[in-house]
PDB file of N, CA and C in Angstrom:
ATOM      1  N   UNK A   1     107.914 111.426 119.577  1.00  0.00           N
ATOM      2  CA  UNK A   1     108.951 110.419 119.655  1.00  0.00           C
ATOM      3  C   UNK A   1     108.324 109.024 119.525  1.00  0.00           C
ATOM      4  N   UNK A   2     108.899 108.383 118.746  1.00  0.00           N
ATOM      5  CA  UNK A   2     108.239 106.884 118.463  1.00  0.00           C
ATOM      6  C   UNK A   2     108.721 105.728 119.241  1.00  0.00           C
ATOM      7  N   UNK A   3     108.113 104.851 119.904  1.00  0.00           N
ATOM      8  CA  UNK A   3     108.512 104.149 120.794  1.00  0.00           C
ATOM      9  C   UNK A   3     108.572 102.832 120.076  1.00  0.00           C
ATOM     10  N   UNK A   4     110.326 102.681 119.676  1.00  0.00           N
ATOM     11  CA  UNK A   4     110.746 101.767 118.706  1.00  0.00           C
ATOM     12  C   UNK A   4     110.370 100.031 119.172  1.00  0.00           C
ATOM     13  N   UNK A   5     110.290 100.217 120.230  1.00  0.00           N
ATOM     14  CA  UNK A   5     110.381  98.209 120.516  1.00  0.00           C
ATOM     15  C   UNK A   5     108.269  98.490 120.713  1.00  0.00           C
ATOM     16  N   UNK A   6     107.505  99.294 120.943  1.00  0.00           N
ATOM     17  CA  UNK A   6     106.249  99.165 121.067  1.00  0.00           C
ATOM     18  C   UNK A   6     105.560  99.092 119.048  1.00  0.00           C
ATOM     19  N   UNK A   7     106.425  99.922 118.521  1.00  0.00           N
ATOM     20  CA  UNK A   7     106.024  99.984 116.895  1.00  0.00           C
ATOM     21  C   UNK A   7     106.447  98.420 116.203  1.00  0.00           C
ATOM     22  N   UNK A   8     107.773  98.130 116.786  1.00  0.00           N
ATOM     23  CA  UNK A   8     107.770  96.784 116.163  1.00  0.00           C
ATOM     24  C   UNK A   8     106.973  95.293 116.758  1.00  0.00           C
ATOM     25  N   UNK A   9     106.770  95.464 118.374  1.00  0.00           N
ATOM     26  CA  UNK A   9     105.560  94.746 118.538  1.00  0.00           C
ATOM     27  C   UNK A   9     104.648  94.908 117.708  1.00  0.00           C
ATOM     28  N   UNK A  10     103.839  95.765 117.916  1.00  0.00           N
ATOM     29  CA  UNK A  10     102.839  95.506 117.179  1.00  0.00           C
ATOM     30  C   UNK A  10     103.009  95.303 115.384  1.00  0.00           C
ATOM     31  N   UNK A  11     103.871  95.541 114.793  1.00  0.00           N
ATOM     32  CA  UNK A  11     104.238  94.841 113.406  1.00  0.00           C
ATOM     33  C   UNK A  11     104.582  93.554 113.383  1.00  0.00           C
ATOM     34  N   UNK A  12     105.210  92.940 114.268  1.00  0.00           N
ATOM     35  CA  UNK A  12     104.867  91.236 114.664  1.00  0.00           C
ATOM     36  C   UNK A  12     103.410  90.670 114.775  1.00  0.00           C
ATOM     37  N   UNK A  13     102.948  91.402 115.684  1.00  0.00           N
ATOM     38  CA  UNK A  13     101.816  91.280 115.987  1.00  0.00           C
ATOM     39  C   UNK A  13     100.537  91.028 114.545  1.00  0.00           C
ATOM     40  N   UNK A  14     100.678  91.656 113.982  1.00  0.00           N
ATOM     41  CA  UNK A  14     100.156  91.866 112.707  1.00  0.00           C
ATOM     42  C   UNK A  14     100.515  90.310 111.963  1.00  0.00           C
ATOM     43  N   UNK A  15     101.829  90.187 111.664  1.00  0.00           N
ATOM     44  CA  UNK A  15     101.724  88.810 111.135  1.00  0.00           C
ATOM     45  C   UNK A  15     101.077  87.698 111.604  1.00  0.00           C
ATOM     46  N   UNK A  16     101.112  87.183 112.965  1.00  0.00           N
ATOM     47  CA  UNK A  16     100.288  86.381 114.497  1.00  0.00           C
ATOM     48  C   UNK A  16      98.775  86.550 114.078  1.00  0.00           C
ATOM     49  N   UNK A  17      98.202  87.599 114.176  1.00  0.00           N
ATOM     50  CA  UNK A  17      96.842  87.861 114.244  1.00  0.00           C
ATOM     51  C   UNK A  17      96.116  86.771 113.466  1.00  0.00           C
ATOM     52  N   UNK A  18      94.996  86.515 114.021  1.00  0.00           N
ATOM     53  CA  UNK A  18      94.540  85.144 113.582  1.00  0.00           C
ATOM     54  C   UNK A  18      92.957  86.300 112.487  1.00  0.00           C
ATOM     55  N   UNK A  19      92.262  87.370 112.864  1.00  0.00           N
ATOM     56  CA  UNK A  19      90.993  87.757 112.908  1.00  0.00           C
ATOM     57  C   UNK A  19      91.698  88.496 111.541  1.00  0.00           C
ATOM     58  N   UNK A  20      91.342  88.231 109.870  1.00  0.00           N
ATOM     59  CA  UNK A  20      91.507  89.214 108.918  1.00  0.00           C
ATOM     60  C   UNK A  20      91.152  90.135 108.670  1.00  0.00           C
ATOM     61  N   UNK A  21      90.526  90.870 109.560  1.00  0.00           N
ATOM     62  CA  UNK A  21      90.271  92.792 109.464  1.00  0.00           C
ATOM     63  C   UNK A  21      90.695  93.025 110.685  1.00  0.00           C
ATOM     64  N   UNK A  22      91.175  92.637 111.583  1.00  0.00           N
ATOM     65  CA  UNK A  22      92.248  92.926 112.789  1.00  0.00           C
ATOM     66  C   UNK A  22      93.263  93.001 111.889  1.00  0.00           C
ATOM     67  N   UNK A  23      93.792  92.213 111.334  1.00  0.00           N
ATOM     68  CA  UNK A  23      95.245  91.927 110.359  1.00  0.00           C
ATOM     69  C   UNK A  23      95.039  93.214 109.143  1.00  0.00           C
ATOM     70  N   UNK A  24      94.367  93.292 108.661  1.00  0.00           N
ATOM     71  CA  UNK A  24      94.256  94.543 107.646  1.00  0.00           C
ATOM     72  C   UNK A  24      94.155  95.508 108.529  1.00  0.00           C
ATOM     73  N   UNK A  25      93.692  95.999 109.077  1.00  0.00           N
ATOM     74  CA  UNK A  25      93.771  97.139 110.012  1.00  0.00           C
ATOM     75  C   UNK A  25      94.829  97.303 110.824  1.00  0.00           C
ATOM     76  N   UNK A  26      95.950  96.077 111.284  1.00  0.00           N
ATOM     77  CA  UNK A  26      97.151  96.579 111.492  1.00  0.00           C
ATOM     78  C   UNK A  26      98.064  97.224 110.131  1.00  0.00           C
ATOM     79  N   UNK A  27      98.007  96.542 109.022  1.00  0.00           N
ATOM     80  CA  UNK A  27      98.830  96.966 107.222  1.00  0.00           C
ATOM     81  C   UNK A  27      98.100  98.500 107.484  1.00  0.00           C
ATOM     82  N   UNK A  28      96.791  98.908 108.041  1.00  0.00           N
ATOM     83  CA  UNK A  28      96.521 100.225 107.342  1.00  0.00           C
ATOM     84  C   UNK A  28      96.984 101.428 108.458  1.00  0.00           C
ATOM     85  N   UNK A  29      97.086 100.632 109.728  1.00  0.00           N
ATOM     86  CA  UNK A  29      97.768 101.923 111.137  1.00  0.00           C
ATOM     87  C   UNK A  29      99.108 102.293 111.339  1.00  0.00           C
ATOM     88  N   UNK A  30      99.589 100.678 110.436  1.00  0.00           N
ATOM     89  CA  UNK A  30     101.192 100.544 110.637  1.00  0.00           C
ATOM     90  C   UNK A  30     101.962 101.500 109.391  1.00  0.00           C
ATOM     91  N   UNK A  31     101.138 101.237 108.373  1.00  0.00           N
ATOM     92  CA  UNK A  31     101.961 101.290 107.026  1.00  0.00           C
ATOM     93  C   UNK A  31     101.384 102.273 106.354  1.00  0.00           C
ATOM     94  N   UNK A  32     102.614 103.522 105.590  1.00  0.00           N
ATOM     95  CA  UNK A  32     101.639 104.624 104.506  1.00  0.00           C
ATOM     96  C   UNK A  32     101.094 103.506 103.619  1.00  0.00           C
ATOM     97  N   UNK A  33     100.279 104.901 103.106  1.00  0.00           N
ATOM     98  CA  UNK A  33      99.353 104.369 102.080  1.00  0.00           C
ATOM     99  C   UNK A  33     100.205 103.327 100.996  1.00  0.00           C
ATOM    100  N   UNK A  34     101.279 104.403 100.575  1.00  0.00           N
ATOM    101  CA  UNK A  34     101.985 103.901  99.398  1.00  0.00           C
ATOM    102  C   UNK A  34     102.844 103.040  99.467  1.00  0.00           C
ATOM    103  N   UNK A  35     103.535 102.456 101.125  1.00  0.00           N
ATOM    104  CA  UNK A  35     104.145 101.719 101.306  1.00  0.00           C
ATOM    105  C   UNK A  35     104.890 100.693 101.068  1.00  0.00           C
ATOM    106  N   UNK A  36     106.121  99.773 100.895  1.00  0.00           N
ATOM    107  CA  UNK A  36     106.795  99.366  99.991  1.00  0.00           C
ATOM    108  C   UNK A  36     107.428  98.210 101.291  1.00  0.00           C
ATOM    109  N   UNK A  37     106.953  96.741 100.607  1.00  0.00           N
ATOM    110  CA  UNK A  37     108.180  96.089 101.440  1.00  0.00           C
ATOM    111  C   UNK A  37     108.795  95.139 100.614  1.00  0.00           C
ATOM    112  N   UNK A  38     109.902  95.032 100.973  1.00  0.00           N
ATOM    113  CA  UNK A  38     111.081  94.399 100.023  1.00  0.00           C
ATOM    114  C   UNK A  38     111.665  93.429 100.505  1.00  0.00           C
ATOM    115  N   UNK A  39     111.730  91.973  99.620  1.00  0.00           N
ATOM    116  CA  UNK A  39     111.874  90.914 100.048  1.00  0.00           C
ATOM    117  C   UNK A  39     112.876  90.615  99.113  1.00  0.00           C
ATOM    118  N   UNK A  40     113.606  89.529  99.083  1.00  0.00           N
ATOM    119  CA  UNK A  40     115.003  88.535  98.163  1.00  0.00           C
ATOM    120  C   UNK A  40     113.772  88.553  96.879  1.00  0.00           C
ATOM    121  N   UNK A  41     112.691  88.001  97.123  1.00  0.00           N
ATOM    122  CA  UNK A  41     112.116  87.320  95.771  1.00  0.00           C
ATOM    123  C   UNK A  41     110.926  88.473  95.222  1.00  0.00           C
ATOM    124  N   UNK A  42     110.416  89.565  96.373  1.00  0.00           N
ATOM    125  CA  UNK A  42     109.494  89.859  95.454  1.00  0.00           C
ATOM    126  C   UNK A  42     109.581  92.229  96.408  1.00  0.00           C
ATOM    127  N   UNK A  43     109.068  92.624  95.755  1.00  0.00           N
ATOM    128  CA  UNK A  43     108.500  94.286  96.161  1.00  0.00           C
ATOM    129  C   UNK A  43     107.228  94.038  96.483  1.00  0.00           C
ATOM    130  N   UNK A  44     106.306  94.743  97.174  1.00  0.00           N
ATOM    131  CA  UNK A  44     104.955  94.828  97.610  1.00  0.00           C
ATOM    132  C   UNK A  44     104.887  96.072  98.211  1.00  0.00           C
ATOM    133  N   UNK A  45     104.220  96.642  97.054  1.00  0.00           N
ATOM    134  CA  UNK A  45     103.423  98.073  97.611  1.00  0.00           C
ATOM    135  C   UNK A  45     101.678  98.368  97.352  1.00  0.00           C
ATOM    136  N   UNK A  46     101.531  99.019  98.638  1.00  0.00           N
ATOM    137  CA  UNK A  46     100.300  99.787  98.578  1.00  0.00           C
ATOM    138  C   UNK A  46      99.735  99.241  99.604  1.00  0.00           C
ATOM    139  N   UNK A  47      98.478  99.566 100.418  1.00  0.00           N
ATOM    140  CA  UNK A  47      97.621  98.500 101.477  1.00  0.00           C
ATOM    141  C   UNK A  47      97.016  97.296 100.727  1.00  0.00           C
ATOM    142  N   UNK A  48      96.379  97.367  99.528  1.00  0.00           N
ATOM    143  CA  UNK A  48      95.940  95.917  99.257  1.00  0.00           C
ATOM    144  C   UNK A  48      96.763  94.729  98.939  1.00  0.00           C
ATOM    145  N   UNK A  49      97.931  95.080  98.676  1.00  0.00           N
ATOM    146  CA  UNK A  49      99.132  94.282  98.252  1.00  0.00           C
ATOM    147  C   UNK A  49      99.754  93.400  99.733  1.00  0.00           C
ATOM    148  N   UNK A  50     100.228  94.664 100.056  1.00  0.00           N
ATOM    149  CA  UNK A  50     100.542  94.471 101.269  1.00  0.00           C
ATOM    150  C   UNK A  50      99.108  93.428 102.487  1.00  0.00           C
ATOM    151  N   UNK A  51      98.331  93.510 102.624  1.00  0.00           N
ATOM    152  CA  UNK A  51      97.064  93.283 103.099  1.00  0.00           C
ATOM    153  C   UNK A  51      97.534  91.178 102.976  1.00  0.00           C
ATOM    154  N   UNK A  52      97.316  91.275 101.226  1.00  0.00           N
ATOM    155  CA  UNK A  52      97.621  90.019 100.481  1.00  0.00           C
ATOM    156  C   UNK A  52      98.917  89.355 101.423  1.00  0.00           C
ATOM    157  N   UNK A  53      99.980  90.202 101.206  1.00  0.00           N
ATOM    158  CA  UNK A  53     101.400  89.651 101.499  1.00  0.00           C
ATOM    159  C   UNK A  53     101.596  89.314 103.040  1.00  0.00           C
ATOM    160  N   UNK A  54     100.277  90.001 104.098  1.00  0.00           N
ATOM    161  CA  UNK A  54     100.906  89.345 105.077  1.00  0.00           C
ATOM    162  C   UNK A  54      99.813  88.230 105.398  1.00  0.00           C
ATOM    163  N   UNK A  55      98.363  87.835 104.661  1.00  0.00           N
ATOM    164  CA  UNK A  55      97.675  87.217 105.078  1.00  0.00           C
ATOM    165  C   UNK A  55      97.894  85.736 104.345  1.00  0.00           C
ATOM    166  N   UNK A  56      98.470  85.940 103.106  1.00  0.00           N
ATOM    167  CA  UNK A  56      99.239  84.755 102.699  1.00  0.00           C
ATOM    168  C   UNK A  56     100.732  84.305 103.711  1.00  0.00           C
ATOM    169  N   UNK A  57     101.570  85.043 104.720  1.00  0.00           N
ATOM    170  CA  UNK A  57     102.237  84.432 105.165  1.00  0.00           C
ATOM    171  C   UNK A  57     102.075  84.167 106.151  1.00  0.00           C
ATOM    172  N   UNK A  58     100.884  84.565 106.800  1.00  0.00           N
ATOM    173  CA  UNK A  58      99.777  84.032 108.018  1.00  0.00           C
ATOM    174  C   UNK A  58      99.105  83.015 107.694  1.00  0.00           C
ATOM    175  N   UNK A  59      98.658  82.734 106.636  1.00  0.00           N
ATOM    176  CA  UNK A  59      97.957  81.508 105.956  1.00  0.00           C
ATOM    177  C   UNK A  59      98.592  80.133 106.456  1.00  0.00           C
ATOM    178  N   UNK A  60     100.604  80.601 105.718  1.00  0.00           N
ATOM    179  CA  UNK A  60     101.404  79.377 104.739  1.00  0.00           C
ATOM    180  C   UNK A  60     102.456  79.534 106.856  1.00  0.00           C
ATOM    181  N   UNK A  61     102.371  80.363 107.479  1.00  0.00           N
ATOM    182  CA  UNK A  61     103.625  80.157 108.453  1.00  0.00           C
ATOM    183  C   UNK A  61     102.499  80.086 110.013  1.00  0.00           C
ATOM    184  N   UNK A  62     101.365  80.517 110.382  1.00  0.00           N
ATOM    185  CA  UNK A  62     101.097  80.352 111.338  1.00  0.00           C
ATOM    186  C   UNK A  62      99.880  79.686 111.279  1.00  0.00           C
ATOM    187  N   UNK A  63      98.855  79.865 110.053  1.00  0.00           N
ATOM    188  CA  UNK A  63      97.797  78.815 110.652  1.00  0.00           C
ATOM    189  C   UNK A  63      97.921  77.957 110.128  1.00  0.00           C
ATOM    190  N   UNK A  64      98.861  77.411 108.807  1.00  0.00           N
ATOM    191  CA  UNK A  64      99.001  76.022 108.376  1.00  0.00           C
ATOM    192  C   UNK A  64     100.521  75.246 109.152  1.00  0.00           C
ATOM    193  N   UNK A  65     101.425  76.155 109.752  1.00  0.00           N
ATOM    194  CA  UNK A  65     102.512  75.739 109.874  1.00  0.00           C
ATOM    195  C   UNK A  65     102.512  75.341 111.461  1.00  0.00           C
ATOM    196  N   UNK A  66     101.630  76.288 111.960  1.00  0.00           N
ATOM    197  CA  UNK A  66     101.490  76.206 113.607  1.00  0.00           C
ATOM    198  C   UNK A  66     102.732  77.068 114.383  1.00  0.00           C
ATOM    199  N   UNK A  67     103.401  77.966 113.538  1.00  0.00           N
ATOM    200  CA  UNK A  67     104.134  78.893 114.238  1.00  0.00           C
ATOM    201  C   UNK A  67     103.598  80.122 114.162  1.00  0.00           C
ATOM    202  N   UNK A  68     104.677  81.373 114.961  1.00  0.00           N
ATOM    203  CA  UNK A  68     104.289  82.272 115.571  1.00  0.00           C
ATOM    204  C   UNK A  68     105.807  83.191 115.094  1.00  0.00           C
ATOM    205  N   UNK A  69     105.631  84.394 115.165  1.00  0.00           N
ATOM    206  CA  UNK A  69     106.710  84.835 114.931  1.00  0.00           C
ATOM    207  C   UNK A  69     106.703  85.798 116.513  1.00  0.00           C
ATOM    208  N   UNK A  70     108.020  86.669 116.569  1.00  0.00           N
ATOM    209  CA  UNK A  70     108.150  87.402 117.466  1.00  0.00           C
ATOM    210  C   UNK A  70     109.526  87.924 117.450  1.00  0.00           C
ATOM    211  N   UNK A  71     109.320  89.314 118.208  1.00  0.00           N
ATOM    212  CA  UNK A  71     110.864  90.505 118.049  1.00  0.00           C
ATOM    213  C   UNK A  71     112.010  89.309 119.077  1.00  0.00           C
ATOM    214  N   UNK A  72     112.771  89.992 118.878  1.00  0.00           N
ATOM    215  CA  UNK A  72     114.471  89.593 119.319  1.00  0.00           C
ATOM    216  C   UNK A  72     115.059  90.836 119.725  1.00  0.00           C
ATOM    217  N   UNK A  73     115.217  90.980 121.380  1.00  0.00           N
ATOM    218  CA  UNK A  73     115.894  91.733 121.747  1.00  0.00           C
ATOM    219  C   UNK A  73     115.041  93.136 121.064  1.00  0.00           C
ATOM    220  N   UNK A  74     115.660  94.368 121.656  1.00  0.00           N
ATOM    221  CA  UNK A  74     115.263  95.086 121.461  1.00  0.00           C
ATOM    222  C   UNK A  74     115.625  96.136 120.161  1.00  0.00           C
ATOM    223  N   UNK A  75     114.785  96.283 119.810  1.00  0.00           N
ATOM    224  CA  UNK A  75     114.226  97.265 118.279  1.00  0.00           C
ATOM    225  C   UNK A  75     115.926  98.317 118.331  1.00  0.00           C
ATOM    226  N   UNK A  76     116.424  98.776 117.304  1.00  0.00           N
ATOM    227  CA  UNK A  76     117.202  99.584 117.590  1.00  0.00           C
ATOM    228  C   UNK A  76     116.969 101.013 116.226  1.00  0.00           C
ATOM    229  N   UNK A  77     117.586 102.222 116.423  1.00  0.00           N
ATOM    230  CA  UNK A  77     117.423 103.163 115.085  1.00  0.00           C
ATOM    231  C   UNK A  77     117.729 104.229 115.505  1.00  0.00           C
ATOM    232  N   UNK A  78     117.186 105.495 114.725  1.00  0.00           N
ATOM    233  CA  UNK A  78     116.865 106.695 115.001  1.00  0.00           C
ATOM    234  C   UNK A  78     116.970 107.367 113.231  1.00  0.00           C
ATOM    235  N   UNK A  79     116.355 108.442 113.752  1.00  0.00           N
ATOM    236  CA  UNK A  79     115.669 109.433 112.791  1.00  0.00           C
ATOM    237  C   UNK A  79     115.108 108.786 111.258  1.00  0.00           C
ATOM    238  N   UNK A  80     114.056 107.633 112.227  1.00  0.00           N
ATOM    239  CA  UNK A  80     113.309 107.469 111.126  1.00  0.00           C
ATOM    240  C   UNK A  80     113.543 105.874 110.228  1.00  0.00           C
ATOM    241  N   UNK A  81     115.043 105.376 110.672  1.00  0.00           N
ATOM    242  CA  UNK A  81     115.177 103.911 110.627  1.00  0.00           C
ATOM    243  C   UNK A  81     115.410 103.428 111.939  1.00  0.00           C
ATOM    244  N   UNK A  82     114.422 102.389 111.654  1.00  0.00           N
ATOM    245  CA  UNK A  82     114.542 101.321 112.972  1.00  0.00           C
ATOM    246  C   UNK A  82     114.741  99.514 112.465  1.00  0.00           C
ATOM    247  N   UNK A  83     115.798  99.086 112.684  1.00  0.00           N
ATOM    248  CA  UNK A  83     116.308  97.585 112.849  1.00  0.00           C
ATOM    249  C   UNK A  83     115.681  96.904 113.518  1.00  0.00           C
ATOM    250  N   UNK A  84     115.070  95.484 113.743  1.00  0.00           N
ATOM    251  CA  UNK A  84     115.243  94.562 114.660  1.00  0.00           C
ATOM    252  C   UNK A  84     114.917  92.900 114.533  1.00  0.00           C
ATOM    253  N   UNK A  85     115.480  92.284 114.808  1.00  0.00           N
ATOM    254  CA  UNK A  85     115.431  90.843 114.488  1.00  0.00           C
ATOM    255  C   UNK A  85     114.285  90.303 115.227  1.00  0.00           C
ATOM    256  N   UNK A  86     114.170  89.501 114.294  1.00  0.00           N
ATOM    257  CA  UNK A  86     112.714  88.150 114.771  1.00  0.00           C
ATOM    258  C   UNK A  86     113.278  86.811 114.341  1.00  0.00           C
ATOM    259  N   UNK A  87     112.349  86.231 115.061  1.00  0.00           N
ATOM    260  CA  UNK A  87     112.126  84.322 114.618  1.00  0.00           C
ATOM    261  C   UNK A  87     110.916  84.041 114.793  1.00  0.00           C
ATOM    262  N   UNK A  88     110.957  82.662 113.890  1.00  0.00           N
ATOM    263  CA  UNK A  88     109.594  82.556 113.733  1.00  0.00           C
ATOM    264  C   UNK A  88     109.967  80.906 114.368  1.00  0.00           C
ATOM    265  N   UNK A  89     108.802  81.101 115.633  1.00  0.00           N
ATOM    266  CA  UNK A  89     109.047  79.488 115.981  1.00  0.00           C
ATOM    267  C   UNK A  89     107.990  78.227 116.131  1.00  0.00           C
ATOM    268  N   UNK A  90     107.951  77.259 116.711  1.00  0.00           N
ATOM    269  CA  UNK A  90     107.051  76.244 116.567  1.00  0.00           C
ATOM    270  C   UNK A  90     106.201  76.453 117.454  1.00  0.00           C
ATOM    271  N   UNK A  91     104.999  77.115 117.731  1.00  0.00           N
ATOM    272  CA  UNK A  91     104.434  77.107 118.908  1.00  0.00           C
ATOM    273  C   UNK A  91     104.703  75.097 119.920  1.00  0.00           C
ATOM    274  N   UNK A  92     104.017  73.950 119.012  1.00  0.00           N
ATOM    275  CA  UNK A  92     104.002  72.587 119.933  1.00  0.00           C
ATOM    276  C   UNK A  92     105.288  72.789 120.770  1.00  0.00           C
ATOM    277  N   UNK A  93     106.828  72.692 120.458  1.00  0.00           N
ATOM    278  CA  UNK A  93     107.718  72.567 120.884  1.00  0.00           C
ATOM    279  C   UNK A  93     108.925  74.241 121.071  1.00  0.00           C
ATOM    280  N   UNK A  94     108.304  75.146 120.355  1.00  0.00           N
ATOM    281  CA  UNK A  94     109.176  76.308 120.618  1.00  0.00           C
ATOM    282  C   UNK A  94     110.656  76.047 119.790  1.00  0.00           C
ATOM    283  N   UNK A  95     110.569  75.500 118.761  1.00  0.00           N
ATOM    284  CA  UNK A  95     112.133  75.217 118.138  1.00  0.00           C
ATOM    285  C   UNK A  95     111.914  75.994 116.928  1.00  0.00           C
ATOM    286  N   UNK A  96     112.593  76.676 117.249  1.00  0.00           N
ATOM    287  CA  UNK A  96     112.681  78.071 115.886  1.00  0.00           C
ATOM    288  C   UNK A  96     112.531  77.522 114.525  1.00  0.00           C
ATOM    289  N   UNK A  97     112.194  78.218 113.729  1.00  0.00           N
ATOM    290  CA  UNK A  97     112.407  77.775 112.525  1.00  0.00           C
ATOM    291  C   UNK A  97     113.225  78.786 111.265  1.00  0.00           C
ATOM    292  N   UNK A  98     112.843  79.565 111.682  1.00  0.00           N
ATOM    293  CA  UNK A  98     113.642  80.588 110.938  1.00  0.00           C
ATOM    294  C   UNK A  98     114.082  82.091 111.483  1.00  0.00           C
ATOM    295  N   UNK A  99     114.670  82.624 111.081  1.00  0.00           N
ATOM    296  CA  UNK A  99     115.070  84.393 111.767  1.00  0.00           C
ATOM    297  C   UNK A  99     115.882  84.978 110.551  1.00  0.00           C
ATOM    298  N   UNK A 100     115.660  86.600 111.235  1.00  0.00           N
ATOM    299  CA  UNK A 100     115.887  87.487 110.192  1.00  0.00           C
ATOM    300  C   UNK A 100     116.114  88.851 110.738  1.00  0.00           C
ATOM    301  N   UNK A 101     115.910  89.554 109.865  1.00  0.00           N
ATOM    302  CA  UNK A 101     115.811  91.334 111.011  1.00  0.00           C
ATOM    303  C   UNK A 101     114.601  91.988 109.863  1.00  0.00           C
ATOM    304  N   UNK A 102     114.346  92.804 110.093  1.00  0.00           N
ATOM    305  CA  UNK A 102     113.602  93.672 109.469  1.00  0.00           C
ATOM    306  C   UNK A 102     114.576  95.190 109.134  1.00  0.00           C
ATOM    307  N   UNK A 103     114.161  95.754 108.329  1.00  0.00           N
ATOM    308  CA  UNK A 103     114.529  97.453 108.265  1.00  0.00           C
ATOM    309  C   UNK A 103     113.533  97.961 108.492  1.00  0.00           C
ATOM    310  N   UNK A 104     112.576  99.181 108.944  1.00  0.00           N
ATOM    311  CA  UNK A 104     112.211  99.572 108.650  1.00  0.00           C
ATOM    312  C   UNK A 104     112.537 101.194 107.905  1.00  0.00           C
ATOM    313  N   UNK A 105     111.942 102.072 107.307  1.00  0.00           N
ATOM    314  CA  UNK A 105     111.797 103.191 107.479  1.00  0.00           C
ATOM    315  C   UNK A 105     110.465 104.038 107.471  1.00  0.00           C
ATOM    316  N   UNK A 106     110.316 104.949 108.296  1.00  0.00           N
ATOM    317  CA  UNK A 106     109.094 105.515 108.652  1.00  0.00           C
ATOM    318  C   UNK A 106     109.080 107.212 107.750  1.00  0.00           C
ATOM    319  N   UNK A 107     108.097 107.316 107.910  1.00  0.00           N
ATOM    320  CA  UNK A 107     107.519 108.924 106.730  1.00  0.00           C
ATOM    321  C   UNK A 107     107.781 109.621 108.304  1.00  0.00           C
ATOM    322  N   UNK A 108     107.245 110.699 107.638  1.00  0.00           N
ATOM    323  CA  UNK A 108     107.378 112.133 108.848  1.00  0.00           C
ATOM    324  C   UNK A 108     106.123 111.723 109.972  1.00  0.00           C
ATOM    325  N   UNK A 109     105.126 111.150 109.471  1.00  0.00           N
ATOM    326  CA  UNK A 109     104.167 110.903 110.349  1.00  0.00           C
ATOM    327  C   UNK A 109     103.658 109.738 111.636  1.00  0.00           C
ATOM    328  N   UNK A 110     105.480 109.128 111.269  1.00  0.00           N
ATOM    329  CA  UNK A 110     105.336 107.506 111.781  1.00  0.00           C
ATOM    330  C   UNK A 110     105.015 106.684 111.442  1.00  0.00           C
ATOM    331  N   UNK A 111     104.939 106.445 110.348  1.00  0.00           N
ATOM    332  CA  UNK A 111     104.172 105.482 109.204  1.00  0.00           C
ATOM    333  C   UNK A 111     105.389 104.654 108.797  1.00  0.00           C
ATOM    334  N   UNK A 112     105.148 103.360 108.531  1.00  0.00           N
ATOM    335  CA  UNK A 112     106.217 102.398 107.548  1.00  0.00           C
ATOM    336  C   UNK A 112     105.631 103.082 106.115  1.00  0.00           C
ATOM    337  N   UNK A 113     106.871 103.513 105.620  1.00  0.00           N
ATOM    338  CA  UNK A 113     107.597 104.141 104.733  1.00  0.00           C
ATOM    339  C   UNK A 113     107.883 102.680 103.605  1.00  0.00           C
ATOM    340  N   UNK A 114     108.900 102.405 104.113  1.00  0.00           N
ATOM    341  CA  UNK A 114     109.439 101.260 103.191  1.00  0.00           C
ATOM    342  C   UNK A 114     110.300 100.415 104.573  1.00  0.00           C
ATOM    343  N   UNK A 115     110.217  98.940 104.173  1.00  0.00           N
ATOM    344  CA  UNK A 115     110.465  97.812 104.865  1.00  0.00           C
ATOM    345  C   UNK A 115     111.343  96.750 103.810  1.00  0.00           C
ATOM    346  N   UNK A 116     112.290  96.451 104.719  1.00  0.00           N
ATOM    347  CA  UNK A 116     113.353  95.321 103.896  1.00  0.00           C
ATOM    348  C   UNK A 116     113.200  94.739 104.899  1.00  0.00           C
ATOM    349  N   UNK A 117     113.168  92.981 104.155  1.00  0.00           N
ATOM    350  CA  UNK A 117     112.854  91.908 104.962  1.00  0.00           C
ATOM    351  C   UNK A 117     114.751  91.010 104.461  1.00  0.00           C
ATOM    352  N   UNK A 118     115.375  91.204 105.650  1.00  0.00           N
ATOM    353  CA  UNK A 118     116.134  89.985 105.661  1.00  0.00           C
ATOM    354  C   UNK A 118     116.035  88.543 106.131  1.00  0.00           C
ATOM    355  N   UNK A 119     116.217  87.757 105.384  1.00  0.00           N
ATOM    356  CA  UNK A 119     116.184  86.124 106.286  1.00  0.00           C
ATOM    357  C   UNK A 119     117.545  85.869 106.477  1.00  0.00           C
ATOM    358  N   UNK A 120     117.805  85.111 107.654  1.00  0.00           N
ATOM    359  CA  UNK A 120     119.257  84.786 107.881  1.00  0.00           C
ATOM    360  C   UNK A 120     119.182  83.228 106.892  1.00  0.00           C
ATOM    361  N   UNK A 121     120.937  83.055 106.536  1.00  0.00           N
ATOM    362  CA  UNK A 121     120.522  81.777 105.726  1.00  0.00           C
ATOM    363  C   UNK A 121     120.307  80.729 106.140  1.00  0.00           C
TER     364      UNK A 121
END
């Protein structure tokens, strides 16, 4: 049984991470091999892609921007999709800057499967 609000911590977590083979090594525990995440503007599959896609938005949202992202309320799903919203906020002052939810879906093994990224507008 997968413990939905502990799996999506640590997939937050992964974006935050400041150390880049801490951060790749969350893309490779979290996510199958072949893995797929889906955004408004772009697809990203595989670990090196993926690897790219979250260390460029760690780059451009937490170490150049000075925010942090984090879950909202608790993770929700079953058999294999799990929902849950985030924001990403200002660490100096804590004033959000953006939010969204995630999809996930997981393989038979607990693995992110495939991931849709919503932004709210």
């Amino acid at each position: 049984m997968i413990d939905m609000n502990e799996l999506t911590d640590r997939y937050v977590a992964m974006w935050n991470e400041t150390n880049t083979a801490r951060r790749n090594q969350y893309v490779r525990e979290l996510w199958s091999e072949d893995g797929i995440e889906c955004t408004a503007a772009r697809e990203t599959r595989g670990y090196e892609a993926l690897e790219a896609r979250v260390t460029a938005s760690h780059e451009k949202n937490v170490r150049d921007a000075g925010c942090l992202f984090r879950r909202c309320h608790g993770a929700t799903g079953h058999h294999g999709l799990i929902k849950f919203n985030w924001e990403m906020f200002q660490v100096s002052d804590g004033v959000v800057q953006s939010t969204g939810s995630y999809v996930l879906l997981l393989d038979d093994s607990g693995k992110i499967q495939q991931a849709w990224l919503l932004v709210d507008p």
